[in-house]
C-alpha atoms as a PDB file:
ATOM      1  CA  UNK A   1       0.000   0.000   0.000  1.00  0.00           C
ATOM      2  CA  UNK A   2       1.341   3.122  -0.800  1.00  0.00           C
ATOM      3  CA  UNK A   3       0.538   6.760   1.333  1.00  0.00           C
ATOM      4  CA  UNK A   4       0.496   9.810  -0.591  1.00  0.00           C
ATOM      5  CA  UNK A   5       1.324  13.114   1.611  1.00  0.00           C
ATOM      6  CA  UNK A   6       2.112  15.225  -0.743  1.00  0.00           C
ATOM      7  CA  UNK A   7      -1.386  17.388  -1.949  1.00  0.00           C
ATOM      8  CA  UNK A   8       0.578  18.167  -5.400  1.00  0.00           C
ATOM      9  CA  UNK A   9       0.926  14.516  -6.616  1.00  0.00           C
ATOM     10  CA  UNK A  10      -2.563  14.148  -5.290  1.00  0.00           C
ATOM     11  CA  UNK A  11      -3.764  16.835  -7.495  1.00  0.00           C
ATOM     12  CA  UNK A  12      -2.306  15.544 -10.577  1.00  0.00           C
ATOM     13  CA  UNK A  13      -3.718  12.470 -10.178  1.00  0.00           C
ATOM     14  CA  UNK A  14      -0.699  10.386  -9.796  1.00  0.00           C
ATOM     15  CA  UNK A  15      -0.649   7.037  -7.334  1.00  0.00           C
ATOM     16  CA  UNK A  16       3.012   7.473  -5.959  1.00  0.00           C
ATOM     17  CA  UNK A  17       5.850  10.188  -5.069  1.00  0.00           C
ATOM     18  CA  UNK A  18       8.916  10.522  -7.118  1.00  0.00           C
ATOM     19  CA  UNK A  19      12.242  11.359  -6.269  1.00  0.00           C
ATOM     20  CA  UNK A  20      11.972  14.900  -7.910  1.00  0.00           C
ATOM     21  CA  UNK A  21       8.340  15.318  -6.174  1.00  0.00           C
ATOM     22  CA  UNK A  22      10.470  15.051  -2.680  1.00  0.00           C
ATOM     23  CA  UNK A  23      13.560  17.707  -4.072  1.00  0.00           C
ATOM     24  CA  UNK A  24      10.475  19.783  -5.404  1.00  0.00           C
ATOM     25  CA  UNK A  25       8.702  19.883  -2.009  1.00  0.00           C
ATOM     26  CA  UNK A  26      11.793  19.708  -0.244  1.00  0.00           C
ATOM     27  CA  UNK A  27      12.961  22.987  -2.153  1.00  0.00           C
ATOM     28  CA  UNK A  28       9.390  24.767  -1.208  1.00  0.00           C
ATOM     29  CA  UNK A  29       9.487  23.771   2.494  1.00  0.00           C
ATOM     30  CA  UNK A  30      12.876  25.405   2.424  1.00  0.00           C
ATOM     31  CA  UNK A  31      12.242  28.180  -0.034  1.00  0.00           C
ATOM     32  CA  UNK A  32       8.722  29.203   2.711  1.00  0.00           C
ATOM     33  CA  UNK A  33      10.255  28.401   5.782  1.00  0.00           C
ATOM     34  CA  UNK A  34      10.811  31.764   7.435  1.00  0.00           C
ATOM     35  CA  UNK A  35       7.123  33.021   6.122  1.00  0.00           C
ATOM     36  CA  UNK A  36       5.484  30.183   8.766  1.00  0.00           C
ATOM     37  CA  UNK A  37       8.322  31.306  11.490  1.00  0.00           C
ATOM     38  CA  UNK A  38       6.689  33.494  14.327  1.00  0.00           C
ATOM     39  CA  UNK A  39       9.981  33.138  16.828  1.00  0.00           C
ATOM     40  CA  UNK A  40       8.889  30.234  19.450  1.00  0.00           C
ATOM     41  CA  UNK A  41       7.350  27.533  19.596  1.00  0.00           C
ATOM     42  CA  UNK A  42       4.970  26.796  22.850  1.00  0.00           C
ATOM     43  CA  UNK A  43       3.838  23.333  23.333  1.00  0.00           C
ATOM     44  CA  UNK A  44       1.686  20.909  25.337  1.00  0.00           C
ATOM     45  CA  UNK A  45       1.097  17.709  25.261  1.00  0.00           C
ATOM     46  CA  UNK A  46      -1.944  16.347  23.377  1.00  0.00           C
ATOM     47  CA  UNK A  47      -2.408  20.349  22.628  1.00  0.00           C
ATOM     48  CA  UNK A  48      -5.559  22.506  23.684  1.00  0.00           C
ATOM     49  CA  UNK A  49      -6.778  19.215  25.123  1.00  0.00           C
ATOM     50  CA  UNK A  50      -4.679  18.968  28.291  1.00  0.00           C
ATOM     51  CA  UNK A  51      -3.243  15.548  29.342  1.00  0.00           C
ATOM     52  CA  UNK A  52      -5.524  12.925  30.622  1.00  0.00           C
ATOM     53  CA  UNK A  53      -3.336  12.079  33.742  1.00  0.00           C
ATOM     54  CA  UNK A  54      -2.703  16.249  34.678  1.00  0.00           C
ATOM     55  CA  UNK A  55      -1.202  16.531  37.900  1.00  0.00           C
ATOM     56  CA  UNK A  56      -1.575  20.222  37.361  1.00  0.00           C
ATOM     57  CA  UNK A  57      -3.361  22.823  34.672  1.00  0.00           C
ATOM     58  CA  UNK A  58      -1.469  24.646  32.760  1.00  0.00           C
ATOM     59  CA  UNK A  59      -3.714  26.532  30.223  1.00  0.00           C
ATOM     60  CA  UNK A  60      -3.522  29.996  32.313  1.00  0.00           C
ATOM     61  CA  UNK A  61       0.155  29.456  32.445  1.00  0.00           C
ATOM     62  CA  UNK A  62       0.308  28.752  28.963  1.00  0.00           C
ATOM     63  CA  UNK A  63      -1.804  31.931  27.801  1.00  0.00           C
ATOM     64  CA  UNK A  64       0.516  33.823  30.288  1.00  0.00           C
ATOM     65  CA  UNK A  65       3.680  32.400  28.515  1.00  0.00           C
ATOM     66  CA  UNK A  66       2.678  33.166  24.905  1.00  0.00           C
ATOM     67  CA  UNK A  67       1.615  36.551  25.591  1.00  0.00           C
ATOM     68  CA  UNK A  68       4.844  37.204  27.164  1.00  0.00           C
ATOM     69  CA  UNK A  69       6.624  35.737  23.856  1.00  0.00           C
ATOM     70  CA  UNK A  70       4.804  37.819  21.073  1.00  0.00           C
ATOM     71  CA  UNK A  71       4.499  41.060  23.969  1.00  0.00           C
ATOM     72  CA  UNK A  72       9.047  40.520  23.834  1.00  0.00           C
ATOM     73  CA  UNK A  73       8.586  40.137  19.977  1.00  0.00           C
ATOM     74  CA  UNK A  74      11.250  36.718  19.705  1.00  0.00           C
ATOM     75  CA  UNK A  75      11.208  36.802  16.182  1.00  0.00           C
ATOM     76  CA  UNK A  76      12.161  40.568  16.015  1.00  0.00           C
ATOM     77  CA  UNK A  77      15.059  39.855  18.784  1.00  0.00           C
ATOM     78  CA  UNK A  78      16.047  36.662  16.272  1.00  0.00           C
ATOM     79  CA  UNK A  79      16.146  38.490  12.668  1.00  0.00           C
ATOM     80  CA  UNK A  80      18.674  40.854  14.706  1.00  0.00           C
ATOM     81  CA  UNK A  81      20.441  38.053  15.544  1.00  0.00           C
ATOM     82  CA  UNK A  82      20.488  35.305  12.687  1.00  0.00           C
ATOM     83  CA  UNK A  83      18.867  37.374   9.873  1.00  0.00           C
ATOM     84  CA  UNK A  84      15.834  36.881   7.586  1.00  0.00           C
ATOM     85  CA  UNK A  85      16.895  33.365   6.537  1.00  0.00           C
ATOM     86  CA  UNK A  86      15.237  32.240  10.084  1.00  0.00           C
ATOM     87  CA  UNK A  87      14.649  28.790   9.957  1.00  0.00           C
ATOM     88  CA  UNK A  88      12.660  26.277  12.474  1.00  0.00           C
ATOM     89  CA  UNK A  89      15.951  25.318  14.603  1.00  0.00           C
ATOM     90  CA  UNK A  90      16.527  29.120  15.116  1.00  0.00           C
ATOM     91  CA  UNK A  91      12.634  29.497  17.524  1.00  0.00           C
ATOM     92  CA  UNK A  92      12.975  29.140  20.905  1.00  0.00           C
ATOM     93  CA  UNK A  93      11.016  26.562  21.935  1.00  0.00           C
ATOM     94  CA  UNK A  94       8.863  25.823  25.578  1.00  0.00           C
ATOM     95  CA  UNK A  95       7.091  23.074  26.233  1.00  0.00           C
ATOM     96  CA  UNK A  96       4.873  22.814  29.240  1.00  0.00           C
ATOM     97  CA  UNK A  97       4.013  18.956  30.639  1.00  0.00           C
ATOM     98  CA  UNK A  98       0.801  18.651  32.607  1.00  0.00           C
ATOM     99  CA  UNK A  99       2.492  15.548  34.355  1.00  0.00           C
ATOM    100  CA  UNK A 100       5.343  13.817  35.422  1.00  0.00           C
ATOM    101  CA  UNK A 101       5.508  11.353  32.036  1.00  0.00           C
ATOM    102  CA  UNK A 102       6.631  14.248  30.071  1.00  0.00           C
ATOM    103  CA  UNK A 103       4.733  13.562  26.738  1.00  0.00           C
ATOM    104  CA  UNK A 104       5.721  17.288  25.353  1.00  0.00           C
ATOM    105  CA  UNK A 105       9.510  16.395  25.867  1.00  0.00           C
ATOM    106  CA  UNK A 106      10.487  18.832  27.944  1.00  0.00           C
ATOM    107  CA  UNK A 107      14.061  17.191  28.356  1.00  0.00           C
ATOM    108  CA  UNK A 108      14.606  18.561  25.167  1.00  0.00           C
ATOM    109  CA  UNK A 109      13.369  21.869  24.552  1.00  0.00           C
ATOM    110  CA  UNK A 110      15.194  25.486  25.259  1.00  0.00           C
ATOM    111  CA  UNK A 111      12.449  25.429  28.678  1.00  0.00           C
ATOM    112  CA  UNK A 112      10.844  22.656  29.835  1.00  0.00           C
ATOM    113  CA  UNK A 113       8.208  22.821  32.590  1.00  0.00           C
ATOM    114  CA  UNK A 114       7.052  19.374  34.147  1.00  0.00           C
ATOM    115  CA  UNK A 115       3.538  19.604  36.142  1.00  0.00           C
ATOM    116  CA  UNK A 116       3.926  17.426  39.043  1.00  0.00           C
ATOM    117  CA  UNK A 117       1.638  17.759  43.117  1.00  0.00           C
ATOM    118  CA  UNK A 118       2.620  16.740  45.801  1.00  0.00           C
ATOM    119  CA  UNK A 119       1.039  14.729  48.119  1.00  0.00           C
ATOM    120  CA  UNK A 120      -0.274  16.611  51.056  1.00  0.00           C
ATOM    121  CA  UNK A 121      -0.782  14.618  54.548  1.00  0.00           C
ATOM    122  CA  UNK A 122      -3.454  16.587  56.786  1.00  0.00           C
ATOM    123  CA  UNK A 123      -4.874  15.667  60.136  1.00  0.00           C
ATOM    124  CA  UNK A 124      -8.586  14.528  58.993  1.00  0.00           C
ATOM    125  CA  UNK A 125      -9.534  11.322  59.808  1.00  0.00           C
ATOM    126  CA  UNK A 126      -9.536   9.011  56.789  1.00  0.00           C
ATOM    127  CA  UNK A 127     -13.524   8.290  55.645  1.00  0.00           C
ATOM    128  CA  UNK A 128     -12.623   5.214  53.729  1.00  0.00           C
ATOM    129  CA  UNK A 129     -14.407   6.099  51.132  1.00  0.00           C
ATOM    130  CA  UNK A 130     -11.682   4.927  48.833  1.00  0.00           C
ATOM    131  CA  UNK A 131     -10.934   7.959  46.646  1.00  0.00           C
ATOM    132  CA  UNK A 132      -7.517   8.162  47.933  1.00  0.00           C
ATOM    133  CA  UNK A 133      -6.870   4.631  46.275  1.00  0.00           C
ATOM    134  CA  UNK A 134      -8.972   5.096  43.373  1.00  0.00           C
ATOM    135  CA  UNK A 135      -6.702   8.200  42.588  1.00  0.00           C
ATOM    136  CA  UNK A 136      -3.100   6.629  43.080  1.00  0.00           C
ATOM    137  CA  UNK A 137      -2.679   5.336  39.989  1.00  0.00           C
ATOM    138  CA  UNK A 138       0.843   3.687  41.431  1.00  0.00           C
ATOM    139  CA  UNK A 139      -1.348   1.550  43.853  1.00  0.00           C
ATOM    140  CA  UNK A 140       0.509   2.820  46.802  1.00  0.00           C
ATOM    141  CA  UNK A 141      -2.113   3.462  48.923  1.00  0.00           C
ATOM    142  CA  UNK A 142      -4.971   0.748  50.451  1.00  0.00           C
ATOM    143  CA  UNK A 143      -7.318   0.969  52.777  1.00  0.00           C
ATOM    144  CA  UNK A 144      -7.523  -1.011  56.134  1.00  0.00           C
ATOM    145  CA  UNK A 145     -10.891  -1.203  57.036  1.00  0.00           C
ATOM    146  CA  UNK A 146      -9.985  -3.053  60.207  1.00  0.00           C
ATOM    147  CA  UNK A 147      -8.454  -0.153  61.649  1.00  0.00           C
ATOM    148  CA  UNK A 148     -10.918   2.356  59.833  1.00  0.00           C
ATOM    149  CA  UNK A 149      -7.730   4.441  57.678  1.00  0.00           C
ATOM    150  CA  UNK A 150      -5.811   4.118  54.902  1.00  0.00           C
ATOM    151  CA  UNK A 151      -2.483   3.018  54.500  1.00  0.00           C
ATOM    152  CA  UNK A 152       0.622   3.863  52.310  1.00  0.00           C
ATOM    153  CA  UNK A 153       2.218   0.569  50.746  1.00  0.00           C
ATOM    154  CA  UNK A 154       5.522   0.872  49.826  1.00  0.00           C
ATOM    155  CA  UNK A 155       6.879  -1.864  47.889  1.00  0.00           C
ATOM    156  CA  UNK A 156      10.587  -3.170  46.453  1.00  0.00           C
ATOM    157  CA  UNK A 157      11.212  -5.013  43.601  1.00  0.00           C
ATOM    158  CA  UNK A 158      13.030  -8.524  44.092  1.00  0.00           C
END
């Protein structure tokens, strides 16, 4: 089976990609590069979305972040610094993880901000109603009904 990604090949009706159809697009990517360029790049993971295991919210921080960006103009400060030829590798680039797994690679990136909580003991009795355990998605928590609380479970591989 073959994929066509390229809309131009599509368009002339053709079933596969040629060597010159990848220099040709190749050349155009290139050629346009700097016209899609706004300076930075500011990323989350699965995008407007939010991650399904979010130890913290980021959106306001995120809205806060890129307003900051265009407000300091980046792609101003980097035509005075590389020139107009301003390719992708030239943006500074932030990525903001809602959780500790780090989906938006974060490791990578100019600024990388991993959302992570931390677990807060407080005085209140424990209910048992379970939520605690329900929530820890490490299992390190169960409940002891015997004794009416819940218990941390710590646990070492062989």
């Amino acid at each position: 089976m073959t994929l066509i990604f390229d809309p131009y090949v599509v368009a002339a009706g053709r079933k596969g990609v040629t060597i010159l159809d990848v220099k040709t697009a190749q050349k155009k990517y290139i050629t346009n590069m700097s016209s899609e360029i706004k300076g930075f790049q500011l990323d989350t993971c699965f995008g407007s979305g939010g991650c399904p295991n979010r130890a913290v919210e980021t959106n306001s921080l995120f809205n806060s972040i890129e307003n900051l960006l265009v407000k300091e103009d980046i792609l101003k400060f980097l035509k005075q610094n590389v020139g107009d030829n301003i390719k992708f590798h030239h943006e500074f680039r932030i990525t903001l993880a809602d959780c500790p797994n780090a989906c938006s690679q974060p490791q990578i990136k100019d600024i990388g901000i991993i959302g992570a909580s931390i677990p807060d003991i407080t005085e209140n009795e424990c209910t048992l109603c379970g939520q605690s355990v329900d929530i820890c998605k490490e299992n390190a928590i169960t409940l002891n009904e015997c004794q009416g609380r819940s218990e941390n479970v710590i646990t070492f591989p062989d």
